[in-house]
PDB file of N, CA and C in Angstrom:
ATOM      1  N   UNK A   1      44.881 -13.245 -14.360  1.00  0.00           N
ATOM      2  CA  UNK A   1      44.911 -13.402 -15.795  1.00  0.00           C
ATOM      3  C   UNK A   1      43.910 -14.482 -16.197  1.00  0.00           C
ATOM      4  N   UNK A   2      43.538 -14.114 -17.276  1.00  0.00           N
ATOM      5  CA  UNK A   2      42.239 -14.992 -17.899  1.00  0.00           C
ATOM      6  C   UNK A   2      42.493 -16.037 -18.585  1.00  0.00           C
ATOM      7  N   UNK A   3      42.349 -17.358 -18.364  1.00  0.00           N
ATOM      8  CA  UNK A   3      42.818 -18.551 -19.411  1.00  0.00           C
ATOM      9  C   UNK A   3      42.462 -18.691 -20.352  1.00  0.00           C
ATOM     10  N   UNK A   4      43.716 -18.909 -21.530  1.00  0.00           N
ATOM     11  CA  UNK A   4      43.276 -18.695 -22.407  1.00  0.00           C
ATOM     12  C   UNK A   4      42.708 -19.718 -23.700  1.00  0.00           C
ATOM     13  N   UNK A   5      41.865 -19.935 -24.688  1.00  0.00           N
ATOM     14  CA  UNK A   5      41.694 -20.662 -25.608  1.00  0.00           C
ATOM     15  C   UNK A   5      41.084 -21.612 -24.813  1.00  0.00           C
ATOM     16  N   UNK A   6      40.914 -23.037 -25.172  1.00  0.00           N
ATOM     17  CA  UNK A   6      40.249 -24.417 -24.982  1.00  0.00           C
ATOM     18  C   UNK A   6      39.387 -24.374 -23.184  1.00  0.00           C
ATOM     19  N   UNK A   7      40.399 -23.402 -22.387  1.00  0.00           N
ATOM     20  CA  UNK A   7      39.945 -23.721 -20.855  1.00  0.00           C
ATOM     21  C   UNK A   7      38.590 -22.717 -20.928  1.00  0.00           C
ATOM     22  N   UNK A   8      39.092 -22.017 -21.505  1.00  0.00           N
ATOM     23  CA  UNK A   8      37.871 -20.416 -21.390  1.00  0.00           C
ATOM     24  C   UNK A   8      36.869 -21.045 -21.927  1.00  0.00           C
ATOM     25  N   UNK A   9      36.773 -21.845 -23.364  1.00  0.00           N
ATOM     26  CA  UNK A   9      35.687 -22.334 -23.491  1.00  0.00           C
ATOM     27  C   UNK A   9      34.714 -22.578 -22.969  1.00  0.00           C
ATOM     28  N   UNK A  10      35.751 -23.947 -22.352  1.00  0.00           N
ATOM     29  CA  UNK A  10      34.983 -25.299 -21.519  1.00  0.00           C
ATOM     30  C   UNK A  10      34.177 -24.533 -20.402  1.00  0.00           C
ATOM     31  N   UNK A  11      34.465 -23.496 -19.754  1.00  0.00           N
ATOM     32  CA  UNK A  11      34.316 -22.996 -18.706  1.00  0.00           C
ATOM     33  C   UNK A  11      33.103 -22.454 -18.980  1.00  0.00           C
ATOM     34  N   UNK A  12      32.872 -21.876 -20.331  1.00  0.00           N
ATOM     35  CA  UNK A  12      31.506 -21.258 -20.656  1.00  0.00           C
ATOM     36  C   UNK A  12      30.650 -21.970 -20.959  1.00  0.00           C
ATOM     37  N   UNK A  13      30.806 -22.963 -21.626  1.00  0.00           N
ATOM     38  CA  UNK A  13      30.410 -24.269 -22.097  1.00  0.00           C
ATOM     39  C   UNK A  13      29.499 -24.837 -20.850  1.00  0.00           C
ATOM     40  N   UNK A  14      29.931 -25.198 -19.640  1.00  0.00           N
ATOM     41  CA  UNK A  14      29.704 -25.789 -18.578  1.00  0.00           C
ATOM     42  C   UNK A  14      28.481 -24.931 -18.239  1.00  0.00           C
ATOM     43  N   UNK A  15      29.080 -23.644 -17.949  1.00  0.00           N
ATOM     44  CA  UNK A  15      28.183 -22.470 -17.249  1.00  0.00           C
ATOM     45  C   UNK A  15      26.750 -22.415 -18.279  1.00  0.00           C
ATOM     46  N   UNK A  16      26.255 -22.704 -19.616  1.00  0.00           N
ATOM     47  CA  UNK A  16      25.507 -22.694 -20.003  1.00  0.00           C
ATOM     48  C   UNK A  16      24.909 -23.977 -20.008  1.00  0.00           C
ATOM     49  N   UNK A  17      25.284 -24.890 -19.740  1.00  0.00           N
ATOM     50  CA  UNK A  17      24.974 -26.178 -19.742  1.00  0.00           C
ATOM     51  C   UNK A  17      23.814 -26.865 -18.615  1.00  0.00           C
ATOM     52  N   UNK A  18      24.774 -25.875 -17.403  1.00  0.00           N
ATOM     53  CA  UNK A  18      24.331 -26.196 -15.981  1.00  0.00           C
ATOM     54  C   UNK A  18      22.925 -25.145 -16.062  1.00  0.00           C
ATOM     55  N   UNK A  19      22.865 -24.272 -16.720  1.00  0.00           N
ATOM     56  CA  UNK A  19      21.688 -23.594 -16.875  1.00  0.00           C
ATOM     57  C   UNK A  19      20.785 -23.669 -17.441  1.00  0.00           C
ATOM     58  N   UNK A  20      20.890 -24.672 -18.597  1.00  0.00           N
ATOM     59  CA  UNK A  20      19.993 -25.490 -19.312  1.00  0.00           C
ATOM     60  C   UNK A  20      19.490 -26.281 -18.669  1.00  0.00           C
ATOM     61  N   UNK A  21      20.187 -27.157 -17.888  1.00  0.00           N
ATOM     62  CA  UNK A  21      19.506 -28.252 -17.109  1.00  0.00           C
ATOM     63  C   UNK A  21      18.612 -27.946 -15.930  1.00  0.00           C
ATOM     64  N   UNK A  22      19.320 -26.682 -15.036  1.00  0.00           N
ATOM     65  CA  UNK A  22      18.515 -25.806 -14.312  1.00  0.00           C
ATOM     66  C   UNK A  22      17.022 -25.588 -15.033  1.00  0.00           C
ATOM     67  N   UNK A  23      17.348 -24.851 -16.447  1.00  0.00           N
ATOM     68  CA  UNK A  23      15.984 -24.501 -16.664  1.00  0.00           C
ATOM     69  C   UNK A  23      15.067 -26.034 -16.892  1.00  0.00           C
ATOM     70  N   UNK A  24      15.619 -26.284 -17.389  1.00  0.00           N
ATOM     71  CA  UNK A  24      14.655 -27.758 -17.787  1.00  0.00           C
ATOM     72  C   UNK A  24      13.838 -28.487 -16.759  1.00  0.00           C
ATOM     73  N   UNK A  25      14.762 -28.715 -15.725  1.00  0.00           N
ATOM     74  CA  UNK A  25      14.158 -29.397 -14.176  1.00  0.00           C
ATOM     75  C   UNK A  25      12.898 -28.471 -14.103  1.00  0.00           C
ATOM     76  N   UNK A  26      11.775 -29.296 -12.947  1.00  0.00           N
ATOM     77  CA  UNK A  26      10.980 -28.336 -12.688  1.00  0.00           C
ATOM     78  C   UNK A  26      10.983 -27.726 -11.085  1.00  0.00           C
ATOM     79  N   UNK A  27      12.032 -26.721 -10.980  1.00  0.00           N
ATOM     80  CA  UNK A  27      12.177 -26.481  -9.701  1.00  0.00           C
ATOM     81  C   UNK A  27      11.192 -25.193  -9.607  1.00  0.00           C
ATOM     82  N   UNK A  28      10.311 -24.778  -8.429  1.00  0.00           N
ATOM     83  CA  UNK A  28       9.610 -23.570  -7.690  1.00  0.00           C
ATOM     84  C   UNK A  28      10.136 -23.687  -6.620  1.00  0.00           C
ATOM     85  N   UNK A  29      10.225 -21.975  -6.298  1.00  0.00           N
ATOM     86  CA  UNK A  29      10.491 -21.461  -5.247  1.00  0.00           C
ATOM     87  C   UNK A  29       9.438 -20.918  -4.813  1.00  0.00           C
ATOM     88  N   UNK A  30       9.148 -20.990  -3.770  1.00  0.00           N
ATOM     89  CA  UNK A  30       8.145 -20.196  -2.181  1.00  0.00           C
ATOM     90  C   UNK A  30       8.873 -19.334  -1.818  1.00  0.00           C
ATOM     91  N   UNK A  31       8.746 -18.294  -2.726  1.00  0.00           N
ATOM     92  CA  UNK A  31       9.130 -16.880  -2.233  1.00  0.00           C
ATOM     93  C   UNK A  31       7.995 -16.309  -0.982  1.00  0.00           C
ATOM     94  N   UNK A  32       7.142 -16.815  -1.053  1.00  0.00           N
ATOM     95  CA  UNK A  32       6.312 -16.709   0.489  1.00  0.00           C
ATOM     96  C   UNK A  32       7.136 -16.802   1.780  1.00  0.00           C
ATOM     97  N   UNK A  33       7.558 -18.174   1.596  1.00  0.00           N
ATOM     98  CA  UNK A  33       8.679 -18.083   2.688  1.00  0.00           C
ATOM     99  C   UNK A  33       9.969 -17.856   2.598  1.00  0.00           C
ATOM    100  N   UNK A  34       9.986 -16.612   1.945  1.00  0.00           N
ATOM    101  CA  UNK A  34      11.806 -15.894   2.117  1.00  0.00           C
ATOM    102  C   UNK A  34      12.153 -15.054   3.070  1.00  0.00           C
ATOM    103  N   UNK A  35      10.937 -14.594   3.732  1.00  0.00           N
ATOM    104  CA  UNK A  35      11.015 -13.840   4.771  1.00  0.00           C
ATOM    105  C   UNK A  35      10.890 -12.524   4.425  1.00  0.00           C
ATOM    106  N   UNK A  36       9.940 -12.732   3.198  1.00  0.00           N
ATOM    107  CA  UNK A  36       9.561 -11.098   2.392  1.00  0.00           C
ATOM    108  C   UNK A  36       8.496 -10.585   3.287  1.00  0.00           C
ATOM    109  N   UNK A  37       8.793  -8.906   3.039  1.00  0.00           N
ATOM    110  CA  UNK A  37       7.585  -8.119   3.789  1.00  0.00           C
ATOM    111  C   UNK A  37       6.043  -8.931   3.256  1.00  0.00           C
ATOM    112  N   UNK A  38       5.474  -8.600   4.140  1.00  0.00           N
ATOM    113  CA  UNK A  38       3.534  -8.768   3.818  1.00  0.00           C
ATOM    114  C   UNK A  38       3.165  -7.687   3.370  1.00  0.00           C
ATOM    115  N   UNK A  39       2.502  -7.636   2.513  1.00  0.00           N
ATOM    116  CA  UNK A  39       1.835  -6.804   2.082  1.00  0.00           C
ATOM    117  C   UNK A  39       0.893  -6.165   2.914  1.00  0.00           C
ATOM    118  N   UNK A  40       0.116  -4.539   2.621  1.00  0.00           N
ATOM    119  CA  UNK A  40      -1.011  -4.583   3.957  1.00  0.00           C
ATOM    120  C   UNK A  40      -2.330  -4.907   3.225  1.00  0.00           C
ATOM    121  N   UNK A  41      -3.142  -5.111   4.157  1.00  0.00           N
ATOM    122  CA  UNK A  41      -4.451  -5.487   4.026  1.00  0.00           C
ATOM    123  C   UNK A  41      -5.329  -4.769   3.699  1.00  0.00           C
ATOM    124  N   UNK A  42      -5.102  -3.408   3.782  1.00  0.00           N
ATOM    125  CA  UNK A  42      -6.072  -1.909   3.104  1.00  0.00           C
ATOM    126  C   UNK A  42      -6.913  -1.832   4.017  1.00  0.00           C
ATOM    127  N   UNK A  43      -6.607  -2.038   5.676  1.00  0.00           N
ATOM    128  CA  UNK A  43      -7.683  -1.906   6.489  1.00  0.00           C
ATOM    129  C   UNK A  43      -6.936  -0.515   7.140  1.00  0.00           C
ATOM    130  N   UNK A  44      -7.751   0.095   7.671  1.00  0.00           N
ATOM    131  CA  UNK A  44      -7.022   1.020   8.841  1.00  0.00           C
ATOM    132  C   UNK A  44      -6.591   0.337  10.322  1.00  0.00           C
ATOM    133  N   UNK A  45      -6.291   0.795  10.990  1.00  0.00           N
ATOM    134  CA  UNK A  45      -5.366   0.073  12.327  1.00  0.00           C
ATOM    135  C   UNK A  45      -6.080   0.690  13.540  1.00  0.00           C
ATOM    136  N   UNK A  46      -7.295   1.649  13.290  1.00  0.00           N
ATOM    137  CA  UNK A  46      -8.080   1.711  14.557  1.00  0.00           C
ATOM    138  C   UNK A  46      -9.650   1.954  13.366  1.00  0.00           C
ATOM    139  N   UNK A  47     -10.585   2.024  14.487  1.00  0.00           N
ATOM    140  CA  UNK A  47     -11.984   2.447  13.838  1.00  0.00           C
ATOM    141  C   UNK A  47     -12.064   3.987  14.039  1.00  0.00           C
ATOM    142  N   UNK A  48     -12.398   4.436  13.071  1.00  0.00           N
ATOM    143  CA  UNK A  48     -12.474   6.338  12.998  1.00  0.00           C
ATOM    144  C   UNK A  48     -13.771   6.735  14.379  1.00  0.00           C
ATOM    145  N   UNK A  49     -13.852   7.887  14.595  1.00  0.00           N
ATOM    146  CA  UNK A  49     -14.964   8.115  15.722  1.00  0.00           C
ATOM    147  C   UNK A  49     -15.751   8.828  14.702  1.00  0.00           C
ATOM    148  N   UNK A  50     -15.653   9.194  13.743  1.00  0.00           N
ATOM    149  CA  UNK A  50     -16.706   9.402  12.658  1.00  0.00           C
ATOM    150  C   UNK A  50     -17.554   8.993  11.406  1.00  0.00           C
ATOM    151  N   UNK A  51     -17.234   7.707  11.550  1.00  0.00           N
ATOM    152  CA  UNK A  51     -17.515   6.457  10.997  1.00  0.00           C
ATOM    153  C   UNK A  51     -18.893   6.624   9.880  1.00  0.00           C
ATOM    154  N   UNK A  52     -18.704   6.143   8.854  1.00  0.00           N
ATOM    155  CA  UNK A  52     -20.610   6.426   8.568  1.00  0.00           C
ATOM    156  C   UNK A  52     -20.919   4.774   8.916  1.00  0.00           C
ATOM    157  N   UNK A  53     -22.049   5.108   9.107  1.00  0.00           N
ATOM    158  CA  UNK A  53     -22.802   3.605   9.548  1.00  0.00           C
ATOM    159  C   UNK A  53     -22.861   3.498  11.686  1.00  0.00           C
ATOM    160  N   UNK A  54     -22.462   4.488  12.096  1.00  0.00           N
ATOM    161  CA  UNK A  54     -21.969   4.502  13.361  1.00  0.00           C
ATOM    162  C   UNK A  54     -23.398   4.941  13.653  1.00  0.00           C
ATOM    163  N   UNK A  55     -23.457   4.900  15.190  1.00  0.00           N
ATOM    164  CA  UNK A  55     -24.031   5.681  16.078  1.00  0.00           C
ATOM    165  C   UNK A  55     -24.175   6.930  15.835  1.00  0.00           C
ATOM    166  N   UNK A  56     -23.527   8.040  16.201  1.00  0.00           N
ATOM    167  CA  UNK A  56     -22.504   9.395  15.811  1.00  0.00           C
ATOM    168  C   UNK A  56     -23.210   9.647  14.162  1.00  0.00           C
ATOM    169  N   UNK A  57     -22.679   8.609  13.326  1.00  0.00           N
ATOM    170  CA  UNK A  57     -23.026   9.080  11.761  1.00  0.00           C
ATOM    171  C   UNK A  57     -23.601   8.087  11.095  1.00  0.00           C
ATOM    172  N   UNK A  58     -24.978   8.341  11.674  1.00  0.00           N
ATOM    173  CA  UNK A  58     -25.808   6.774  10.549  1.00  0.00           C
ATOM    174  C   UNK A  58     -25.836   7.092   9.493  1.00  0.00           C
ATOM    175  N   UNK A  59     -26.086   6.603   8.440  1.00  0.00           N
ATOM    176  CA  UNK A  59     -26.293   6.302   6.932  1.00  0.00           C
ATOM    177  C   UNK A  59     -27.441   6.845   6.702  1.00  0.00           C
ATOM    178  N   UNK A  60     -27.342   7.586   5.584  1.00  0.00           N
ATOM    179  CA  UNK A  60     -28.994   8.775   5.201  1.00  0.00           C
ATOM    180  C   UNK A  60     -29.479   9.693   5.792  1.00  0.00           C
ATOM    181  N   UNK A  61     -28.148  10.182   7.191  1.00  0.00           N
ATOM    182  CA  UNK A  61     -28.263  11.227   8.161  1.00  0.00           C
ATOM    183  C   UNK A  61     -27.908  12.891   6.811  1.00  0.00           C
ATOM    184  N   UNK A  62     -28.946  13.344   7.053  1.00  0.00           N
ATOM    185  CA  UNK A  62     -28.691  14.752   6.614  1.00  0.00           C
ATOM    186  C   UNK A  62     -28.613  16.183   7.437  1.00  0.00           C
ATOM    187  N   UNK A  63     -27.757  16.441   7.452  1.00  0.00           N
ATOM    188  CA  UNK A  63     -27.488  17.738   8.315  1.00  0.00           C
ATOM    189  C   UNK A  63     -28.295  18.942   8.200  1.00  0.00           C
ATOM    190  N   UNK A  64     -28.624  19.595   9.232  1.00  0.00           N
ATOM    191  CA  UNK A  64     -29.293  20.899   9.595  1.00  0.00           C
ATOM    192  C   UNK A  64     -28.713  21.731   9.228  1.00  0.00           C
ATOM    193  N   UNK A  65     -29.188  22.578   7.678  1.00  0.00           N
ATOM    194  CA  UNK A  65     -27.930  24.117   7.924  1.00  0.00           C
ATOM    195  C   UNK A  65     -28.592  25.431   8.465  1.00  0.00           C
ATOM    196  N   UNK A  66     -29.837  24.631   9.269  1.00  0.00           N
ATOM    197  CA  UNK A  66     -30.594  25.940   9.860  1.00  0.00           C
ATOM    198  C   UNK A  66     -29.754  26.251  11.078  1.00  0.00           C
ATOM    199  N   UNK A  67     -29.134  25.272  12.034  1.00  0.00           N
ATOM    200  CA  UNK A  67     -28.305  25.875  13.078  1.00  0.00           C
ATOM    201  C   UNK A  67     -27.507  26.137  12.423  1.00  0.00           C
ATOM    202  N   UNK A  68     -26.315  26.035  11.728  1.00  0.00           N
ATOM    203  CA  UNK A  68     -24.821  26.164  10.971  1.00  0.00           C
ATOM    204  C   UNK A  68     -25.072  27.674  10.330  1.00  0.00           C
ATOM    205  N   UNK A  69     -26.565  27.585   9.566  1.00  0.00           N
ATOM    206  CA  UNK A  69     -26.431  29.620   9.301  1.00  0.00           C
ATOM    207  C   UNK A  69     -26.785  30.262  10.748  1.00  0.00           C
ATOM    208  N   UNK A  70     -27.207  29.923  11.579  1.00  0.00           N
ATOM    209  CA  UNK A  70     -27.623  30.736  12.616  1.00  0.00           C
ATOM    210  C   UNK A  70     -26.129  30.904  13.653  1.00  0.00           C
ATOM    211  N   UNK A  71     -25.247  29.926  13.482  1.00  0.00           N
ATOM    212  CA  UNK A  71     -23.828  30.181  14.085  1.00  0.00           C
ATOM    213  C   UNK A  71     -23.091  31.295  13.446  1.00  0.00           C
ATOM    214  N   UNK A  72     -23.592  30.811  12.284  1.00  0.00           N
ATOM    215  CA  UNK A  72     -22.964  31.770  10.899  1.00  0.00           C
ATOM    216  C   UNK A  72     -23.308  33.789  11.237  1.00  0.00           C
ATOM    217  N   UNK A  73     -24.229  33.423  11.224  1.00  0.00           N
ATOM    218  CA  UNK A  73     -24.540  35.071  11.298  1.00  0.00           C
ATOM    219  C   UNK A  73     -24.611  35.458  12.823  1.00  0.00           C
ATOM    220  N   UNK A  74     -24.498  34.534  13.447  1.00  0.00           N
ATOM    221  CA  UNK A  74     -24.444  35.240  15.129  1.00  0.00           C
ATOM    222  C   UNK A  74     -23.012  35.465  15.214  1.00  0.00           C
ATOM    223  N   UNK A  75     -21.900  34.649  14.442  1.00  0.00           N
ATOM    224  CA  UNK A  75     -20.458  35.450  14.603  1.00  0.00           C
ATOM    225  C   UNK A  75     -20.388  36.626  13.987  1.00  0.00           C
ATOM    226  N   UNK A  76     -21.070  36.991  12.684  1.00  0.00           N
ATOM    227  CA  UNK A  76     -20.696  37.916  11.601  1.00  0.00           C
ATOM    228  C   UNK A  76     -21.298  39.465  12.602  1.00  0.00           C
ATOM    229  N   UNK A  77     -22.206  39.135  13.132  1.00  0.00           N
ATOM    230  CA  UNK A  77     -23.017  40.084  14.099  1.00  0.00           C
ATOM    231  C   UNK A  77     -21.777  40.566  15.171  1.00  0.00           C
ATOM    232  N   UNK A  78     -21.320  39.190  15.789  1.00  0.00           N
ATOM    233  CA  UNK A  78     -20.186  39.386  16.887  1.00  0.00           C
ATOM    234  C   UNK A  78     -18.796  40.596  16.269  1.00  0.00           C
ATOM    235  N   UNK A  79     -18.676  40.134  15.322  1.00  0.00           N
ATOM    236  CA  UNK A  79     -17.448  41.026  14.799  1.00  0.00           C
ATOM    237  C   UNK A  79     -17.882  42.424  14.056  1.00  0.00           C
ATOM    238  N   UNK A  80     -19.035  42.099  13.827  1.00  0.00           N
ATOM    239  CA  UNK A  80     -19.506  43.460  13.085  1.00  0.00           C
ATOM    240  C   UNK A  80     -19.468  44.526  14.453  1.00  0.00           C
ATOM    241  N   UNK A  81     -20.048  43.928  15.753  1.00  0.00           N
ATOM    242  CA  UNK A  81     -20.078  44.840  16.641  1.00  0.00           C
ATOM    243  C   UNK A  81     -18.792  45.635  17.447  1.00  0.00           C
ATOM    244  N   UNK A  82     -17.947  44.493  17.292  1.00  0.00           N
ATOM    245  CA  UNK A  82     -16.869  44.873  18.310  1.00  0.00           C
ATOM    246  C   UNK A  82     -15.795  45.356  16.963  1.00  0.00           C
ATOM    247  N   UNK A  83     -16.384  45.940  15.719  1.00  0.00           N
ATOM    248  CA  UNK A  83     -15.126  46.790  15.009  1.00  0.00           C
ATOM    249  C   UNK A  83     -15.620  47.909  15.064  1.00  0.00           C
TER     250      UNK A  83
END
């Protein structure tokens, strides 16, 4: 049961009081050290094997589509024959 009149007051009274003074002080918290996750770093967690800037894929490398059509139509040939 809830007390009633003068105690209930005081009781609220207090509870806003102590929160005033709370706010007033100048307390910070280091939520750094609460033992919150880290954030990630936006790196990847290995190096790709297709990298641009690599060995494999330098920078301003432009591809041949003279072999890529000549794969191209040596399959289309392959299946044309064997239907």
């Amino acid at each position: 049961m809830l007390p009633a009149g003068p105690a209930l007051c005081r009781a609220a009274v207090s509870g806003i009081s102590a929160a005033i003074r709370a706010a007033s002080e100048d307390i910070t918290v280091d939520y750094g050290k609460s033992g919150a996750p880290k954030m990630g770093k936006n790196k990847p967690r290995h190096a790709e094997h297709n990298a641009k800037g690599t060995k494999k894929n330098p920078f301003g490398k432009q591809t041949d589509k003279s072999e890529l059509l000549k794969r191209m139509k040596a399959a289309a040939e392959k299946t044309k024959t064997e239907d």
